[in-house]
Protein backbone atom coordinates (compact mmCIF):
# COMPACT_ATOMS: atom_id res chain seq x y z
CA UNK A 1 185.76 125.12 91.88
CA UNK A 2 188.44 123.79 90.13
CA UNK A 3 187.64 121.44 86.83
CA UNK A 4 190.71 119.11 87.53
CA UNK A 5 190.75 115.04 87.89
CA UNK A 6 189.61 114.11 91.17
CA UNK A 7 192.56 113.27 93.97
CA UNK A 8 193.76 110.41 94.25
CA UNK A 9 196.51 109.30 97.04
CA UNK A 10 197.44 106.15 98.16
CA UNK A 11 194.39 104.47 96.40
CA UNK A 12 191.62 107.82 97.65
CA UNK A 13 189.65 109.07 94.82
CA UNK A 14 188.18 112.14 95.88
CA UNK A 15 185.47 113.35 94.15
CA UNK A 16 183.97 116.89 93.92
CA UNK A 17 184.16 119.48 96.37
CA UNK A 18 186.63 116.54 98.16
CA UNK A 19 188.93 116.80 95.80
CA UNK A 20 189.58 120.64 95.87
CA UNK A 21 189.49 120.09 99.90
CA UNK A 22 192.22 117.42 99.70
CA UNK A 23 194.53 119.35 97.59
CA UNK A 24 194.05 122.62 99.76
CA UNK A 25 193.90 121.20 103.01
CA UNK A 26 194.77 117.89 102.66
CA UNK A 27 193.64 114.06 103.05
CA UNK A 28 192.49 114.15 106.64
CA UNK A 29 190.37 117.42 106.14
CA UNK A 30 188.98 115.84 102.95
CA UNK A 31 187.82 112.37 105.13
CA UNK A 32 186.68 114.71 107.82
CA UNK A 33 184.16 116.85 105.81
CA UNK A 34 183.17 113.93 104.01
CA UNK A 35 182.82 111.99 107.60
CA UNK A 36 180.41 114.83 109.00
CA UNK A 37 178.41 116.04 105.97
CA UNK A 38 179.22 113.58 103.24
CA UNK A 39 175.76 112.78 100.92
CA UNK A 40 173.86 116.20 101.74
CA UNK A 41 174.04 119.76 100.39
CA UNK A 42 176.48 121.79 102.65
CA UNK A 43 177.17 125.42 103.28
CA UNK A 44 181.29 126.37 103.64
CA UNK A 45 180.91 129.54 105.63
CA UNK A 46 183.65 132.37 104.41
CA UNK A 47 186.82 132.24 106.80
CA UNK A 48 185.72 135.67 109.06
CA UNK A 49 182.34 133.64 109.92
CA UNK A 50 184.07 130.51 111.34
CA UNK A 51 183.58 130.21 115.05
CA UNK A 52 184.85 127.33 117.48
CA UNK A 53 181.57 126.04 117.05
CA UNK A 54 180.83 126.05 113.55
CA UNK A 55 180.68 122.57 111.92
CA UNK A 56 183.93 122.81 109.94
CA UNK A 57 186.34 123.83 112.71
CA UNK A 58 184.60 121.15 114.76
CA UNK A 59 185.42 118.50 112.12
CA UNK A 60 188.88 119.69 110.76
CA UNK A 61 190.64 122.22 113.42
CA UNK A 62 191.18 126.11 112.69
CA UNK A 63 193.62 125.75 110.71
CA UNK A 64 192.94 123.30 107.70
CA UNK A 65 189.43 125.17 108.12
CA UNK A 66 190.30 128.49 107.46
CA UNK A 67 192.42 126.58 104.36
CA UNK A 68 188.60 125.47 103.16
CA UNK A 69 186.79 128.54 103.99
CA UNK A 70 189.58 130.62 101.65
CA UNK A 71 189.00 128.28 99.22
CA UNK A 72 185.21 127.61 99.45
CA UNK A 73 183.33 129.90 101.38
CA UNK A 74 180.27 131.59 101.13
CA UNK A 75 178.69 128.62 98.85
CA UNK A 76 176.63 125.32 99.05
CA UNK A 77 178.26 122.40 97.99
CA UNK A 78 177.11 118.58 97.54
CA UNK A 79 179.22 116.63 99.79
CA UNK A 80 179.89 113.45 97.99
CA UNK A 81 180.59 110.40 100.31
CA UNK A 82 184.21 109.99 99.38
CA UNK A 83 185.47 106.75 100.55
CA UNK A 84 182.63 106.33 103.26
CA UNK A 85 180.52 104.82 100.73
CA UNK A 86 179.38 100.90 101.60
CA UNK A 87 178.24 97.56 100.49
CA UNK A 88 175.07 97.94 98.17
CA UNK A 89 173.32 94.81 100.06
CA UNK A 90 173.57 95.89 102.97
CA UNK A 91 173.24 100.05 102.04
CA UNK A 92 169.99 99.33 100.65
CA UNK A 93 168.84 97.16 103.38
CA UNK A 94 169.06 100.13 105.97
CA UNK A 95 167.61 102.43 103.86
CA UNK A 96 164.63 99.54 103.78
CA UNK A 97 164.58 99.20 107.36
CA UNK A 98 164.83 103.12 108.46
CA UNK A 99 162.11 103.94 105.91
CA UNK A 100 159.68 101.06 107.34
CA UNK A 101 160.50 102.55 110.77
CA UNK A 102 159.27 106.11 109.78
CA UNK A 103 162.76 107.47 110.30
CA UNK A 104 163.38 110.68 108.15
CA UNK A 105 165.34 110.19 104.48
CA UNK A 106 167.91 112.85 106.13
CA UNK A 107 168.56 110.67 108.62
CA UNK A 108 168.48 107.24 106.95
CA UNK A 109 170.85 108.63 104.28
CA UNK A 110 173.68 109.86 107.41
CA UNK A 111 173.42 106.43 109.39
CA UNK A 112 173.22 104.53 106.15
CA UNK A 113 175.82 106.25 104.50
CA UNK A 114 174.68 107.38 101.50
CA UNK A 115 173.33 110.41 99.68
CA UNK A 116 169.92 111.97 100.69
CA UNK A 117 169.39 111.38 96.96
CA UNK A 118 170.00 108.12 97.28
CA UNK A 119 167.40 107.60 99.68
CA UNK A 120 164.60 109.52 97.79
CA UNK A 121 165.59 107.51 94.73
CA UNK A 122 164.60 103.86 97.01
CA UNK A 123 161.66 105.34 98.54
CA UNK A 124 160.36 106.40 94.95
CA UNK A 125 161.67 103.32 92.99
CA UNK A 126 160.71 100.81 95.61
CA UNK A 127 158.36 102.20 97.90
CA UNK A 128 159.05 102.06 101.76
CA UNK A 129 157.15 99.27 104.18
CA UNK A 130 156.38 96.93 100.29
CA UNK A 131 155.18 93.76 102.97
CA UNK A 132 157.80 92.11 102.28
CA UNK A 133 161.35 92.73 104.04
CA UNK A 134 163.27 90.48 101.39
CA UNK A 135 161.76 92.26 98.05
CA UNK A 136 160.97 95.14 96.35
CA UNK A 137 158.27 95.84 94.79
CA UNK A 138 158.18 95.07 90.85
CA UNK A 139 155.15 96.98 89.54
């Protein structure tokens, strides 16, 4: 992809694979892909595999789709979160509280809405279900 400074429009810094989305396809397709696959590894299927129900026509329409697949199809990508990033406080207290639950780092990472490496990176550092809701563990 393209080695130029992220996007940025109206105060949106889009990182990554955002960025070259935004300037191909524009804003809304950029908050769309970030919406439905922002913070995990994502494969852009090349425009003559789209289908009406492949994730990325779902998420932007045919049109600004086939813009994305031209541009990056047939490769994985790590969706960064774009602008659907949140509050650190309360970020890490879901990840906390769907860990201690037993739900899956996949899925704590989407409804928290962070990276999946994120998630892996609290589990490791501060261990999930510590005793203690309000602290993590020091040693």
């Amino acid at each position: 992809m393209s080695a130029t400074r992220p996007f940025d429009a109206d105060g949106l810094i889009w990182p990554g694979i955002l960025a070259d989305i935004a300037n191909a396809a524009g804003q809304l397709a950029a908050y769309r892909v970030a919406e439905a696959k922002g913070g995990t590894q994502t494969y852009f299927p090349r425009p003559e595999r789209l289908t009406d129900d492949n994730w990325l026509v779902v998420a932007c329409g045919w049109e600004a789709a086939r813009v994305i697949a031209r541009r990056c199809g047939g490769g994985k990508f790590e969706v960064p979160l774009g602008p659907l990033s949140g509050n650190k406080a309360a970020v890490a207290r879901a990840i906390r509280e769907g860990l201690a639950q037993g739900v899956s780092g996949q899925r704590v990472a989407r409804l928290a809405g962070v990276d999946a490496r994120t998630v892996r990176r609290h589990k490791n550092e501060y261990g999930a279900g510590n005793g203690r809701d309000d602290q993590y563990n020091l040693f």
